[in-house]
Protein backbone atom coordinates (compact mmCIF):
# COMPACT_ATOMS: atom_id res chain seq x y z
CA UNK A 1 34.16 97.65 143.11
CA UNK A 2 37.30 99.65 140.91
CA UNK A 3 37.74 102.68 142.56
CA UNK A 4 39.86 104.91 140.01
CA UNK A 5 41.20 108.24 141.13
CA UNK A 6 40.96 110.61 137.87
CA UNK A 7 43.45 113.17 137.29
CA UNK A 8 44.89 115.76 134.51
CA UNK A 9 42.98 115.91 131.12
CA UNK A 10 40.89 114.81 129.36
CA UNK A 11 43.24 112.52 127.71
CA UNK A 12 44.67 111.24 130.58
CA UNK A 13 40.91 111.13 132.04
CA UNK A 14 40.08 108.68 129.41
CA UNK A 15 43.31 106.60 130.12
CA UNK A 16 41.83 105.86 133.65
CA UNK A 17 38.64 105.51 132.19
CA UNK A 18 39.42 102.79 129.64
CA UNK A 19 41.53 100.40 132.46
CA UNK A 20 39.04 101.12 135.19
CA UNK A 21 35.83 100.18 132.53
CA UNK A 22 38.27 96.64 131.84
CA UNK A 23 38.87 95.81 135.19
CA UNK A 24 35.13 96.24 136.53
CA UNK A 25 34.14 94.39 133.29
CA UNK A 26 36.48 91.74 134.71
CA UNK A 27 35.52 91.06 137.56
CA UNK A 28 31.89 91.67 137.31
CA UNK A 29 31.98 94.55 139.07
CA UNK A 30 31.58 98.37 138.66
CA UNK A 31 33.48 101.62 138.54
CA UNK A 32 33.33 104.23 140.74
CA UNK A 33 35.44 107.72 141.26
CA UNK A 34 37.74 109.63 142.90
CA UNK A 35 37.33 113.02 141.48
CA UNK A 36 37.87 114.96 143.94
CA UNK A 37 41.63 116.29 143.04
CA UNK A 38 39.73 118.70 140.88
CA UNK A 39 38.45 120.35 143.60
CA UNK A 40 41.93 122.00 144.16
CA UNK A 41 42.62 122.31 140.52
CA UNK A 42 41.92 125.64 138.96
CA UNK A 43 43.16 124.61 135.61
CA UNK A 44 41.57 121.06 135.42
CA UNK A 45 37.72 119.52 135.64
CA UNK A 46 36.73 116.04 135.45
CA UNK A 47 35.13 116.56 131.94
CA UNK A 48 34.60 113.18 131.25
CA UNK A 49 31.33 113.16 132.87
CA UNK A 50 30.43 115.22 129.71
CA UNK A 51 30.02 111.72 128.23
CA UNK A 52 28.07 108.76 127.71
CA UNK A 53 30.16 107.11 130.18
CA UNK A 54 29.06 103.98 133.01
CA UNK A 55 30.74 105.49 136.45
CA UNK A 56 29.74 106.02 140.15
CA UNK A 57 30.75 109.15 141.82
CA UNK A 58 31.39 108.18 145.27
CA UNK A 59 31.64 110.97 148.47
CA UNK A 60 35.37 111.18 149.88
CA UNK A 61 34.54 110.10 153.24
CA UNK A 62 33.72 106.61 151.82
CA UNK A 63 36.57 106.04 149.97
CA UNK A 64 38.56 106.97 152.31
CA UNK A 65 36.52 104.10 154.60
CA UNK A 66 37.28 101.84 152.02
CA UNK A 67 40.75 102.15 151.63
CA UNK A 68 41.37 102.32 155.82
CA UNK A 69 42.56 99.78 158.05
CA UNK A 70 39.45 99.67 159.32
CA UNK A 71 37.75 98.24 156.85
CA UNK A 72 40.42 95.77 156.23
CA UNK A 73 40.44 94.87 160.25
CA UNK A 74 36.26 94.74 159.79
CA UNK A 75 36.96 92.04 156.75
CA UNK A 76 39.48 89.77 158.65
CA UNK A 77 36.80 89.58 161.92
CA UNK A 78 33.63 89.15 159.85
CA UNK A 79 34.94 87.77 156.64
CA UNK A 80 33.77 90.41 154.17
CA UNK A 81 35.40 92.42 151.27
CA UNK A 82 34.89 96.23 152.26
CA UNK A 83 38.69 97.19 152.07
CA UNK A 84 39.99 98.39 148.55
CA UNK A 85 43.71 97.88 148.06
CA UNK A 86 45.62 101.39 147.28
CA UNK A 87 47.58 100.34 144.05
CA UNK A 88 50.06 103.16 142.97
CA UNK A 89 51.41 103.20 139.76
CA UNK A 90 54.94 105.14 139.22
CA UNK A 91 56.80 106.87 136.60
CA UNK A 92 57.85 104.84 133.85
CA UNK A 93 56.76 101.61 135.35
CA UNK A 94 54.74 98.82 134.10
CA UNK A 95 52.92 97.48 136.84
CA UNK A 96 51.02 94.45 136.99
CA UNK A 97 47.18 94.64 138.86
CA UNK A 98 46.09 92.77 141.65
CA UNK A 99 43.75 90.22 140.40
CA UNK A 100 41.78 91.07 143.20
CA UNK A 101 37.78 92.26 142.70
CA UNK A 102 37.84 95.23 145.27
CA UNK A 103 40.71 97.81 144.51
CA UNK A 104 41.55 101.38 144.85
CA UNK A 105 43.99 102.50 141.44
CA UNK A 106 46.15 105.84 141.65
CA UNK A 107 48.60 106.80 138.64
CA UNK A 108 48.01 108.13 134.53
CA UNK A 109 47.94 104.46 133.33
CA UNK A 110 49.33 106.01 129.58
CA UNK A 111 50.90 102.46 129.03
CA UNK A 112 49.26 100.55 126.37
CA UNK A 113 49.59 97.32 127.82
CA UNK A 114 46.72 99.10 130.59
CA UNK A 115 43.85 99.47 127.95
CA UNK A 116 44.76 98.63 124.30
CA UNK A 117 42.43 95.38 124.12
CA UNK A 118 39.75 97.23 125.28
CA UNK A 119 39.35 100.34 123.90
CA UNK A 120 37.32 99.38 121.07
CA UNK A 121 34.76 98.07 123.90
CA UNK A 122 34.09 101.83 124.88
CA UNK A 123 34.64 103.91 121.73
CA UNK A 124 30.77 104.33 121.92
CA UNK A 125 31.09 105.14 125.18
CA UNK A 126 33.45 108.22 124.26
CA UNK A 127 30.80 110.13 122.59
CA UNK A 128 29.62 113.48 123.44
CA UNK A 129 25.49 113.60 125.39
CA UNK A 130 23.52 115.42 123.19
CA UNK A 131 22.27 118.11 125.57
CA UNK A 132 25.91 119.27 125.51
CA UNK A 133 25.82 119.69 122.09
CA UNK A 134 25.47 123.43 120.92
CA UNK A 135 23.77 124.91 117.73
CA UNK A 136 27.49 126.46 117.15
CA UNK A 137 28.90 122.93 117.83
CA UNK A 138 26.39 120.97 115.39
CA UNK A 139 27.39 123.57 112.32
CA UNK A 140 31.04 123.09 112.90
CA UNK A 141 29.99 119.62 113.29
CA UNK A 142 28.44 119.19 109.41
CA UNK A 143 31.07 120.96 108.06
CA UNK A 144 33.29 118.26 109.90
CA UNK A 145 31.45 115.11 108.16
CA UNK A 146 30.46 116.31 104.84
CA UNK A 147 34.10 117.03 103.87
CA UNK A 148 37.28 115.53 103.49
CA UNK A 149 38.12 116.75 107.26
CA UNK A 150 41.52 116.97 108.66
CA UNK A 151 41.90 117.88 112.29
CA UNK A 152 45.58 119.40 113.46
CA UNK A 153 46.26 119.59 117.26
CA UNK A 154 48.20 122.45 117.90
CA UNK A 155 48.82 122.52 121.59
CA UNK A 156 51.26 125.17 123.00
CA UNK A 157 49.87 126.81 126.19
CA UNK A 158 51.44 124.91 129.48
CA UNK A 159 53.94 123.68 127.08
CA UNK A 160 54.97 126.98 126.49
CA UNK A 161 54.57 128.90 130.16
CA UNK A 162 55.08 126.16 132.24
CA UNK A 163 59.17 125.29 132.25
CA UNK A 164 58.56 121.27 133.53
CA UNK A 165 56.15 120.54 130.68
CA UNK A 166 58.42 122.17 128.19
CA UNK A 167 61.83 119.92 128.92
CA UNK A 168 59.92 116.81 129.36
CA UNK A 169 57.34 117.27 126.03
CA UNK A 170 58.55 119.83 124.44
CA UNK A 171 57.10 121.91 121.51
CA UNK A 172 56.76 120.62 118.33
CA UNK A 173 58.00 122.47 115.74
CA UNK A 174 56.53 124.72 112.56
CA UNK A 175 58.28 122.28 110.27
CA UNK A 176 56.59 119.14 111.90
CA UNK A 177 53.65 120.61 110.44
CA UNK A 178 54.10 121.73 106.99
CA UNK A 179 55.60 118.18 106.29
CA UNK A 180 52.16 116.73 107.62
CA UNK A 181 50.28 119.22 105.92
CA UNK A 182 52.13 118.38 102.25
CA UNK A 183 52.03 114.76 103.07
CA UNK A 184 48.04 114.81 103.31
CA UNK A 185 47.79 117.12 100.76
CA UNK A 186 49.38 114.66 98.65
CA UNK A 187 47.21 112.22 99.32
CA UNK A 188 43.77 113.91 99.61
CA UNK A 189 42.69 116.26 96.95
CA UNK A 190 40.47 118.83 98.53
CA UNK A 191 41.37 118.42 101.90
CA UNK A 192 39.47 120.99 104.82
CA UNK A 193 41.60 121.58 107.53
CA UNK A 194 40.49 122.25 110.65
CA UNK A 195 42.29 123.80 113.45
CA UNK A 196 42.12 122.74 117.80
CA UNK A 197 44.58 124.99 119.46
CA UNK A 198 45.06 126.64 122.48
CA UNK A 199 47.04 129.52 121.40
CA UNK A 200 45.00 130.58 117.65
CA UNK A 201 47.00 133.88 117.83
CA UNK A 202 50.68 132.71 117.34
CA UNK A 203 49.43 129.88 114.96
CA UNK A 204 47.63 132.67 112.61
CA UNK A 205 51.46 134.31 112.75
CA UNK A 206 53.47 131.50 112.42
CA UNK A 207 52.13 128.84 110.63
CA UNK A 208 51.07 130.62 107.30
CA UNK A 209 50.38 127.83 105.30
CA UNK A 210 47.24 127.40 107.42
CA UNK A 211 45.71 130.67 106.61
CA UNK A 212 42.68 129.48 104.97
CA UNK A 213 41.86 126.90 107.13
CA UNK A 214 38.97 126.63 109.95
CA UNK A 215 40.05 127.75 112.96
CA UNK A 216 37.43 125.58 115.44
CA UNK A 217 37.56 128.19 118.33
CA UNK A 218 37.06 131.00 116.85
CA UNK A 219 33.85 129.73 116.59
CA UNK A 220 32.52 127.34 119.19
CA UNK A 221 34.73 129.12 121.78
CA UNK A 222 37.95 126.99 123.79
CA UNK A 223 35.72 124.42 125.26
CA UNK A 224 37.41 120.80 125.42
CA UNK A 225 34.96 118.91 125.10
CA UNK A 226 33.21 120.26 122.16
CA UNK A 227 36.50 120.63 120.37
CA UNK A 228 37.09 116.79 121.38
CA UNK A 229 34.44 115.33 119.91
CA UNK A 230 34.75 117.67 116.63
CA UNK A 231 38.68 116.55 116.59
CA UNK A 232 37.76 113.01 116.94
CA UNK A 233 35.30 112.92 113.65
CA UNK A 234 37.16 114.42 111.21
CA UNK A 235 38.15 111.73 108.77
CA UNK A 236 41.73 112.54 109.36
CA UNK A 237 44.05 113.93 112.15
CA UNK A 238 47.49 115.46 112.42
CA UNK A 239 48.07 115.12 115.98
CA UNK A 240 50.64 116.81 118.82
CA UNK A 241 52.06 115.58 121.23
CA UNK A 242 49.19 115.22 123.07
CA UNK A 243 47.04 112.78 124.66
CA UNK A 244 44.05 114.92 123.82
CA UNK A 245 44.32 114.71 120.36
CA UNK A 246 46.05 110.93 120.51
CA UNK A 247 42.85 109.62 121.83
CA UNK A 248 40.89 111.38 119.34
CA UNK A 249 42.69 109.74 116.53
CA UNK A 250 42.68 106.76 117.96
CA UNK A 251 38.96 106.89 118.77
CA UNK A 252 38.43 108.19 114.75
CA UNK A 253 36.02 105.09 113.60
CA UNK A 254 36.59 106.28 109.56
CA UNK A 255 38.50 102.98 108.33
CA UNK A 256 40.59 104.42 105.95
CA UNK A 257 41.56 107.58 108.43
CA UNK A 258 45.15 108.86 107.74
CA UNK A 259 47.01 109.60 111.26
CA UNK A 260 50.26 111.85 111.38
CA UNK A 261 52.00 111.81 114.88
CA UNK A 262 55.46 113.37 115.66
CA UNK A 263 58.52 110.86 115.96
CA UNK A 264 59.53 113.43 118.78
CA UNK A 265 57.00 113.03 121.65
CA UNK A 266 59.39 114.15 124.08
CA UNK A 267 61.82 116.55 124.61
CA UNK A 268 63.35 114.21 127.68
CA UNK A 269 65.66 111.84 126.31
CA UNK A 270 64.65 109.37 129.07
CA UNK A 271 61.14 109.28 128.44
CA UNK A 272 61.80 109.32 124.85
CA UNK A 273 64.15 106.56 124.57
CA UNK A 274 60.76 104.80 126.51
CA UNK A 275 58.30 105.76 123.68
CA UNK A 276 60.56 104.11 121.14
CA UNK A 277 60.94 101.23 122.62
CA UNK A 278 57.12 100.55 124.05
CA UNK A 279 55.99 102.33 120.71
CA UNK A 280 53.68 104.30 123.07
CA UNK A 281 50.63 106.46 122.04
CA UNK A 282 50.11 103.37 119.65
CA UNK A 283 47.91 103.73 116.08
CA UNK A 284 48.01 101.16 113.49
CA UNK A 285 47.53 103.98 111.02
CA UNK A 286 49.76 106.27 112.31
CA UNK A 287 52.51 107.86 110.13
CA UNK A 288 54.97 109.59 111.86
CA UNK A 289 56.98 112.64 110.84
């Protein structure tokens, strides 16, 4: 069994999701979950239950079994495989994972090299279940398909208030926009843009080229999920710098999608000078501005 211990967003949710569906599939095994972080979380829920996704929630008492030297004393006297290796996964590393059936995985697991071959596999999985579909989702939702759709990620909120995620990402700026804006504009004649932020107010003030666009929230409410799976089929996206919105480009099936992504993803040099080089947050389509 893959144990995978889920943390952050959505984004990152799906991260775990995609290595810990590859690594069951491997080994002929199944996932299961660690979810329990979000217990203490006021700001985060495991949301990726919300779709058609193939996990196990498992109680904390038997992981912890699992992962204890007593289950791996219980395996060396009667030659079973109860114990799950811990395997930690640290900043800016690359690890490389146990080949090993039974395992316990800790860490974001944002590097490409985790999931990239295997992401196609569970695009279908990444869809919304219907009974969490609402009637004001599913008019937002037409609009979305039966128009030339363009989906821009705003995302300020705990980039702006909280002072570690704004000098390691960093905002992106008005400008990054309005070039991304003219560039599709260029390209697509009657474009529809529709707007996934979490701070509507200061983009209606500062951004007024978008004006006349749809502002999602306004009308389904600020509701992940929904605003996920809305972002994800428009035909095209204008992303942030986001893992929210990165997956839902990424996910976009429409083969001849345009993708926009910032060359800035962060504002640490360090971790920048890493996204270069790994070409991180990966899209074949991507254009970046």
């Amino acid at each position: 069994m893959i144990i995978m211990k889920f943390m952050g967003g959505l984004g990152n949710q799906i991260y775990q999701y995609a290595l810990g569906r590859k690594l069951s599939e491997l080994h002929n095994s199944f996932l299961a979950s660690d979810i329990h972080i979000y217990k203490n979380d006021p700001d985060r829920e495991f949301v990726l239950d919300k779709f058609n996704i193939k996990v196990k929630h498992l109680p904390w008492k038997v992981i912890k079994l699992l992962n204890s030297d007593y289950a791996l004393k219980f395996d060396k006297v009667f030659h079973t495989e109860f114990y799950h290796e811990l395997v930690l996964e640290k900043a800016l590393e690359s690890k490389d994972i146990p080949r090993k059936n039974n395992l316990y995985l800790r860490g974001s697991w944002g590097n490409r090299k985790y999931y990239e071959d295997y992401i196609d596999k569970i695009s279908d999985e990444i869809t919304l279940k219907e009974k969490f579909k609402t009637k004001d989702f599913n008019t937002v939702n037409k609009k979305v398909k039966n128009s030339d759709s363009v989906g821009i990620h705003i995302r300020r909120g705990d980039y702006e208030k909280v002072a570690h995620f704004k000098n390691f990402y960093g905002l992106l700026p008005p400008s990054y926009y309005s070039a991304a804006v003219d560039f599709i504009g260029n390209r697509i004649e009657k474009s529809n843009f529709f707007i996934f932020s979490d701070d509507t107010d200061w983009v209606k003030e500062n951004l007024p080229f978008l004006k006349d666009s749809f502002f999602v929230s306004d009308i389904i409410g600020s509701v992940d999920y929904l605003e996920f799976e809305l972002l994800k089929n428009c035909k095209h996206q204008i992303i942030a710098n986001s893992t929210f919105s990165w997956w839902a480009a990424r996910l976009n099936s429409n083969p001849a999608k345009i993708v926009i992504k910032p060359k800035r993803w962060f504002a640490d040099d360090r971790q920048q000078a890493v996204y270069e080089i790994e070409d991180s947050y990966y899209i074949k389509e991507a254009i970046k501005l």
